[in-house]
N, C-alpha and C. Protein backbone atom coordinates (compact mmCIF):
# COMPACT_ATOMS: atom_id res chain seq x y z
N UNK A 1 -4.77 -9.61 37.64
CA UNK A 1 -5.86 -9.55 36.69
C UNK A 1 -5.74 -8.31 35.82
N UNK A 2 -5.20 -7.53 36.62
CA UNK A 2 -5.50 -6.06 36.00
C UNK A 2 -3.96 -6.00 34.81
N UNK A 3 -3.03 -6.65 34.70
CA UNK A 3 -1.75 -6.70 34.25
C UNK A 3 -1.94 -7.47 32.94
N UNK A 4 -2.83 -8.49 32.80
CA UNK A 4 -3.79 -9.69 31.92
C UNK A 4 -4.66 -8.99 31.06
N UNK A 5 -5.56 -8.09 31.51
CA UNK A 5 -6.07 -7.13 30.96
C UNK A 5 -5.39 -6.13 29.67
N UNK A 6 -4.08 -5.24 30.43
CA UNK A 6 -3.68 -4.71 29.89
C UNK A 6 -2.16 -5.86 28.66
N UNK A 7 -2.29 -6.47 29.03
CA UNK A 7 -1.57 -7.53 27.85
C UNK A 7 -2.04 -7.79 27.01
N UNK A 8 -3.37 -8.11 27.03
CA UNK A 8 -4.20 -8.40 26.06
C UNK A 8 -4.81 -7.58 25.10
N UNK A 9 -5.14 -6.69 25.90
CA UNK A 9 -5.29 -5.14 25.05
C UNK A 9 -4.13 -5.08 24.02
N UNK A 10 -3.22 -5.01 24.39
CA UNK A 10 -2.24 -4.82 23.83
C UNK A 10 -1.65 -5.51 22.55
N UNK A 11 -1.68 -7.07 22.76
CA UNK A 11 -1.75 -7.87 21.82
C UNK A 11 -2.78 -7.91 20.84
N UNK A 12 -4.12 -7.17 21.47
CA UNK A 12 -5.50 -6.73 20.41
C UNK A 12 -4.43 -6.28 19.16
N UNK A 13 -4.40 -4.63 20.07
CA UNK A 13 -4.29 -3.88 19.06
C UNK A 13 -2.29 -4.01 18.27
N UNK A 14 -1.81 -5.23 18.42
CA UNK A 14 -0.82 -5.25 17.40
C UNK A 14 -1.33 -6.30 16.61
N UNK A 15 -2.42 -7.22 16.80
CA UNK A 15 -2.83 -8.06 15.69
C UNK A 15 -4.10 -7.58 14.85
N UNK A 16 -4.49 -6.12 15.28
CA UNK A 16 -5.43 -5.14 14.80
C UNK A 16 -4.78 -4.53 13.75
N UNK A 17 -3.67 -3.74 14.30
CA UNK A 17 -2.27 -3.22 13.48
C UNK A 17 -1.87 -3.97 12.38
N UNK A 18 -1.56 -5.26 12.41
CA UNK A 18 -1.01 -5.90 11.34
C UNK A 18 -2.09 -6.19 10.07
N UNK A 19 -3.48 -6.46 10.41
CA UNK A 19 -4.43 -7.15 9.96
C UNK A 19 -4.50 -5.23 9.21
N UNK A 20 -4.42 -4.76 9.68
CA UNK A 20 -4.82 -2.84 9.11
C UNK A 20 -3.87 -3.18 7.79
N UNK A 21 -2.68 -3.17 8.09
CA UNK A 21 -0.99 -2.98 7.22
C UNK A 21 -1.45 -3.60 5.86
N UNK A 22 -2.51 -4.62 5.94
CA UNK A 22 -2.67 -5.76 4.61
C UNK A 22 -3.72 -5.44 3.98
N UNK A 23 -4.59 -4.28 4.57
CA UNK A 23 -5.84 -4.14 3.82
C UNK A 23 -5.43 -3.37 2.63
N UNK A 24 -6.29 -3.77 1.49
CA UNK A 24 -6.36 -3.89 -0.08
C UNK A 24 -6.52 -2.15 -0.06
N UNK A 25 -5.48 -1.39 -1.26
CA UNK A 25 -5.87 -0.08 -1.28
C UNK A 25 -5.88 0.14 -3.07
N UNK A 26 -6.67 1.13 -3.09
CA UNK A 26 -6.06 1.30 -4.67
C UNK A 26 -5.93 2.92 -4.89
N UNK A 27 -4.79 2.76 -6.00
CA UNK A 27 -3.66 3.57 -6.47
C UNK A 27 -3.31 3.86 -7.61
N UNK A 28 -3.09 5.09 -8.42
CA UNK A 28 -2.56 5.25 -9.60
C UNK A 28 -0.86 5.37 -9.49
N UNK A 29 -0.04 4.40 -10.35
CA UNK A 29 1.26 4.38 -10.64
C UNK A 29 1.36 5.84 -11.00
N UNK A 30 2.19 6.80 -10.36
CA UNK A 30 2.76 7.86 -11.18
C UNK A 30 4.16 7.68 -11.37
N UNK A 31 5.03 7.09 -10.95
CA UNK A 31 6.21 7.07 -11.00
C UNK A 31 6.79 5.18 -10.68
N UNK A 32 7.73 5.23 -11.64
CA UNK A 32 8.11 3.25 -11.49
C UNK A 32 9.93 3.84 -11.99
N UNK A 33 10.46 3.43 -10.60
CA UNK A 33 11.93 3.06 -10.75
C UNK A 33 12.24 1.58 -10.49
N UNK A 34 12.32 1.00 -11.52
CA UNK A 34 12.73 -0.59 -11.41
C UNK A 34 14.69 -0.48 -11.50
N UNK A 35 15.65 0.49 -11.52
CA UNK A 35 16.78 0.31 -11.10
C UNK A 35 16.67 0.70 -9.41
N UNK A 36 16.05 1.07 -8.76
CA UNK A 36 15.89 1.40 -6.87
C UNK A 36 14.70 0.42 -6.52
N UNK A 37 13.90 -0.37 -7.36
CA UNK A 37 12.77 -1.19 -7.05
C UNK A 37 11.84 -0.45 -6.18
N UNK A 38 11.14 0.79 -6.92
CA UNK A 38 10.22 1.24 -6.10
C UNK A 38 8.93 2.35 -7.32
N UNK A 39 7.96 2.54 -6.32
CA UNK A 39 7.03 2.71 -6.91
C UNK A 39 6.40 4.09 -6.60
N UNK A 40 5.91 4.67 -7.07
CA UNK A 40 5.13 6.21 -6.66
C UNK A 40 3.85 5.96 -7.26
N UNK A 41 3.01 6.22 -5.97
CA UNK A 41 1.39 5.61 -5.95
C UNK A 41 0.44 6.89 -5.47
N UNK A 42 -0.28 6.94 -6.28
CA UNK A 42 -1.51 8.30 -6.17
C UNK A 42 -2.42 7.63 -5.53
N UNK A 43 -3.23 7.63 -4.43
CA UNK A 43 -3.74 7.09 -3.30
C UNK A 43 -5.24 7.45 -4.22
N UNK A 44 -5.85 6.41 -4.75
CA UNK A 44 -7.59 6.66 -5.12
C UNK A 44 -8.80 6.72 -4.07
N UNK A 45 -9.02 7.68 -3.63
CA UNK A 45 -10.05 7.33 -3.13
C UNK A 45 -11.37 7.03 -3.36
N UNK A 46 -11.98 5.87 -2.74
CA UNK A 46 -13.27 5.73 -2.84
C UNK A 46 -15.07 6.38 -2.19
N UNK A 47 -15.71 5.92 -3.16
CA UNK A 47 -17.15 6.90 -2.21
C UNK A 47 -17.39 7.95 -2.50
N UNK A 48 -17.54 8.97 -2.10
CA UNK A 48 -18.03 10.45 -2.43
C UNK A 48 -17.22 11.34 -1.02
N UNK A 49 -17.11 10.92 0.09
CA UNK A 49 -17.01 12.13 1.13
C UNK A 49 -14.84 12.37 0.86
N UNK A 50 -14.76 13.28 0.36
CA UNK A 50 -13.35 13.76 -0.23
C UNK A 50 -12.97 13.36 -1.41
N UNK A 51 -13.96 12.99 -2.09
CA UNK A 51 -13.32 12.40 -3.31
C UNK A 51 -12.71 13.63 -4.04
N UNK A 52 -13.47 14.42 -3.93
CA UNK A 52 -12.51 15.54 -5.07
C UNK A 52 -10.79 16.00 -4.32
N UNK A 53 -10.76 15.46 -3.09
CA UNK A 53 -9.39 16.68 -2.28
C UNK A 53 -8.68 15.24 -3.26
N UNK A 54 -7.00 16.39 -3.67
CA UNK A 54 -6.47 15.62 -4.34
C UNK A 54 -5.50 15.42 -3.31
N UNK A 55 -4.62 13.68 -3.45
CA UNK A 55 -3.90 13.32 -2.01
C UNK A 55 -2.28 13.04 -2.57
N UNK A 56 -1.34 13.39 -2.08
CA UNK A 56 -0.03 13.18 -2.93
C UNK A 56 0.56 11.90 -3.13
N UNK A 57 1.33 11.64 -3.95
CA UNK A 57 1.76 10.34 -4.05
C UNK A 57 2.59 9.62 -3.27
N UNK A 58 3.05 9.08 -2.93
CA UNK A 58 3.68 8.10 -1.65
C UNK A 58 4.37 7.10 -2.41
N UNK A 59 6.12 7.02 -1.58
CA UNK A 59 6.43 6.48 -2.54
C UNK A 59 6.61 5.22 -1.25
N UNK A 60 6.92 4.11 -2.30
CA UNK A 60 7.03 2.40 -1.75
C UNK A 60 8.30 1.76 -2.49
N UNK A 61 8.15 1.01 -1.13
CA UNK A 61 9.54 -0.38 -2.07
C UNK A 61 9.06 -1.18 -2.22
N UNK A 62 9.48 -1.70 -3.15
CA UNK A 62 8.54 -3.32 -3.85
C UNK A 62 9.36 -4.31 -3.02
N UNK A 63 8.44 -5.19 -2.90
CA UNK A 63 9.29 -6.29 -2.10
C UNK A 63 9.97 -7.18 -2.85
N UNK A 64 10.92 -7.56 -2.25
CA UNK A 64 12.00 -8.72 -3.15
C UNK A 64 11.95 -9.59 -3.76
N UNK A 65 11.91 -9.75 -5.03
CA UNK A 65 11.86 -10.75 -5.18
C UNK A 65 10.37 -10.74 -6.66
N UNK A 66 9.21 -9.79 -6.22
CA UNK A 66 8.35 -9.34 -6.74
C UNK A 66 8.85 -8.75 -8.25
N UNK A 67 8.04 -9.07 -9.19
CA UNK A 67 8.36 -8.66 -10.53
C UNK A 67 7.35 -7.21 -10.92
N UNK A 68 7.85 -6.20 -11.91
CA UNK A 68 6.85 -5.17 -12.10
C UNK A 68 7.08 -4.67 -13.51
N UNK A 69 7.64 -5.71 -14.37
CA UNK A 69 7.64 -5.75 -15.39
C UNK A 69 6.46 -5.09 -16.61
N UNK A 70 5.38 -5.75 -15.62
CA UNK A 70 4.10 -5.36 -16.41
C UNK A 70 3.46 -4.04 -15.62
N UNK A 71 4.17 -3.71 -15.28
CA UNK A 71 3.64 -2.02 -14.66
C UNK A 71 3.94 -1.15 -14.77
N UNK A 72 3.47 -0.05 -15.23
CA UNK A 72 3.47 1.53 -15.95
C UNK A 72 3.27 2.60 -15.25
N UNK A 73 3.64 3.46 -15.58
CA UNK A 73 3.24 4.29 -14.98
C UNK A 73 2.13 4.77 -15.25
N UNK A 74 0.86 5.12 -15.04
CA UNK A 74 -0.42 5.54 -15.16
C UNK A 74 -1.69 4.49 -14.99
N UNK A 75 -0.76 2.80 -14.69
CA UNK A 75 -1.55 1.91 -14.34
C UNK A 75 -2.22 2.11 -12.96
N UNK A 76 -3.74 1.93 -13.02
CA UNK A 76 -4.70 1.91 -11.54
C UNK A 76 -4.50 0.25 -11.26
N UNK A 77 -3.84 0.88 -9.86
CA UNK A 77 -3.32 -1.11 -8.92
C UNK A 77 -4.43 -1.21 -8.07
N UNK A 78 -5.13 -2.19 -7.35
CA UNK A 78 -5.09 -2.55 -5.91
C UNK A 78 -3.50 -2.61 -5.65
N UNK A 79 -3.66 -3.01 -4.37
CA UNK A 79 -2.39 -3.43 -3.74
C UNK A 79 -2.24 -3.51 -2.15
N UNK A 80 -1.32 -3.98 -1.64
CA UNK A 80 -1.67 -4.03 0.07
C UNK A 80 0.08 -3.48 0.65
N UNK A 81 0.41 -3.08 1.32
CA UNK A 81 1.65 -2.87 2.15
C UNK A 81 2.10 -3.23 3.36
N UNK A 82 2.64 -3.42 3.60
CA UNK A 82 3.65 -3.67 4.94
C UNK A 82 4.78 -2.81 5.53
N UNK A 83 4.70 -2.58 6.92
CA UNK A 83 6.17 -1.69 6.82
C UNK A 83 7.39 -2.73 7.32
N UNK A 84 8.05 -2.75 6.67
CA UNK A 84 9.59 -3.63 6.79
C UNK A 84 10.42 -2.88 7.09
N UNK A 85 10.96 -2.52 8.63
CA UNK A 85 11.68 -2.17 9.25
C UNK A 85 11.66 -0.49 8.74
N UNK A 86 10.51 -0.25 8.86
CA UNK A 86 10.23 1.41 9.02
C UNK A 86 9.98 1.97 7.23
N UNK A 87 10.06 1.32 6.60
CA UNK A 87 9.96 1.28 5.25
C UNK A 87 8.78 0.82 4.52
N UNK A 88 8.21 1.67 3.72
CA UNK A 88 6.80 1.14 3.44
C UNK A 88 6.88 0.00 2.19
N UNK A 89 6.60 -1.24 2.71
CA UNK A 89 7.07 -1.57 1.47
C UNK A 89 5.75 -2.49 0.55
N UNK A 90 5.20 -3.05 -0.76
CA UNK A 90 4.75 -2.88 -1.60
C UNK A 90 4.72 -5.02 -1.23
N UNK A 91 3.53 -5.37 -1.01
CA UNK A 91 3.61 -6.95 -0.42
C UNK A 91 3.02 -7.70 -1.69
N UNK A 92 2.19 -7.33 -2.05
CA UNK A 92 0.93 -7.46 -3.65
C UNK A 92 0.55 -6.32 -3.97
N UNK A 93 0.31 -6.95 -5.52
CA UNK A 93 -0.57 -5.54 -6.19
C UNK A 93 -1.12 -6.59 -7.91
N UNK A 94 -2.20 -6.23 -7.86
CA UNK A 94 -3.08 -6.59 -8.84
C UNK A 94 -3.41 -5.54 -9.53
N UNK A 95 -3.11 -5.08 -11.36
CA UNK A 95 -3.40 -4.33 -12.13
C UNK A 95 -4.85 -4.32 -12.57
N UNK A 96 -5.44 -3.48 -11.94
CA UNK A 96 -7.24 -3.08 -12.06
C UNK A 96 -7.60 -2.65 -13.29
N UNK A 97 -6.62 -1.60 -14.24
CA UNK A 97 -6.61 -1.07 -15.43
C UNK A 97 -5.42 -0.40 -15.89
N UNK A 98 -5.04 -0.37 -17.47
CA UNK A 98 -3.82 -0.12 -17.60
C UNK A 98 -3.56 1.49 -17.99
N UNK A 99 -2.82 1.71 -18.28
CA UNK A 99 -2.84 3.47 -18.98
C UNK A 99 -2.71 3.14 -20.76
N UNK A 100 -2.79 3.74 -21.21
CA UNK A 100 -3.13 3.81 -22.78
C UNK A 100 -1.51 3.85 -23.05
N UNK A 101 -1.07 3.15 -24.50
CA UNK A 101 0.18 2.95 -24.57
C UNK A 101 0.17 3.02 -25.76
């Protein structure tokens, strides 16, 4: 019983884990290399409690296959991630607003 317990726990928290990996974040583009297919994202935070601490950018791989044609640098994304074999990589992203051009 006690072995059932701890299995389950366990399986909680990797289908807790995965369901985390997909939640919707949003981000300012600071940086777009479409010859390495990857992205540098200024983490926005929402609400009031830290909004002013500023947070560094993080960079991502776009996933395969994914187009980013229409993305700039200074565009505010949603977007969601995944890590693919230890690699943060970039699953969707929906352009919220663009940067002035």
């Amino acid at each position: 019983m006690k072995i059932a317990s701890i299995l389950l726990a366990g399986a909680l928290s990797v289908i807790s884990s995965a369901a985390w990996a997909e939640d919707p974040q949003t981000g300012l583009v600071t940086q777009l290399d479409r010859l390495n297919n990857t992205v540098a994202i200024k983490r926005v935070q929402t609400g009031t409690v830290g909004a002013n601490v500023a947070s560094p950018a993080e960079q991502f791989k776009v996933k395969d296959g994914m187009s980013t044609e229409n993305l700039h640098a200074g565009d505010r994304i949603s977007f969601s991630t995944a890590d693919k074999n230890g690699v943060k990589t970039i699953t969707s992203f929906k352009i919220e607003s663009t940067a002035a051009r």
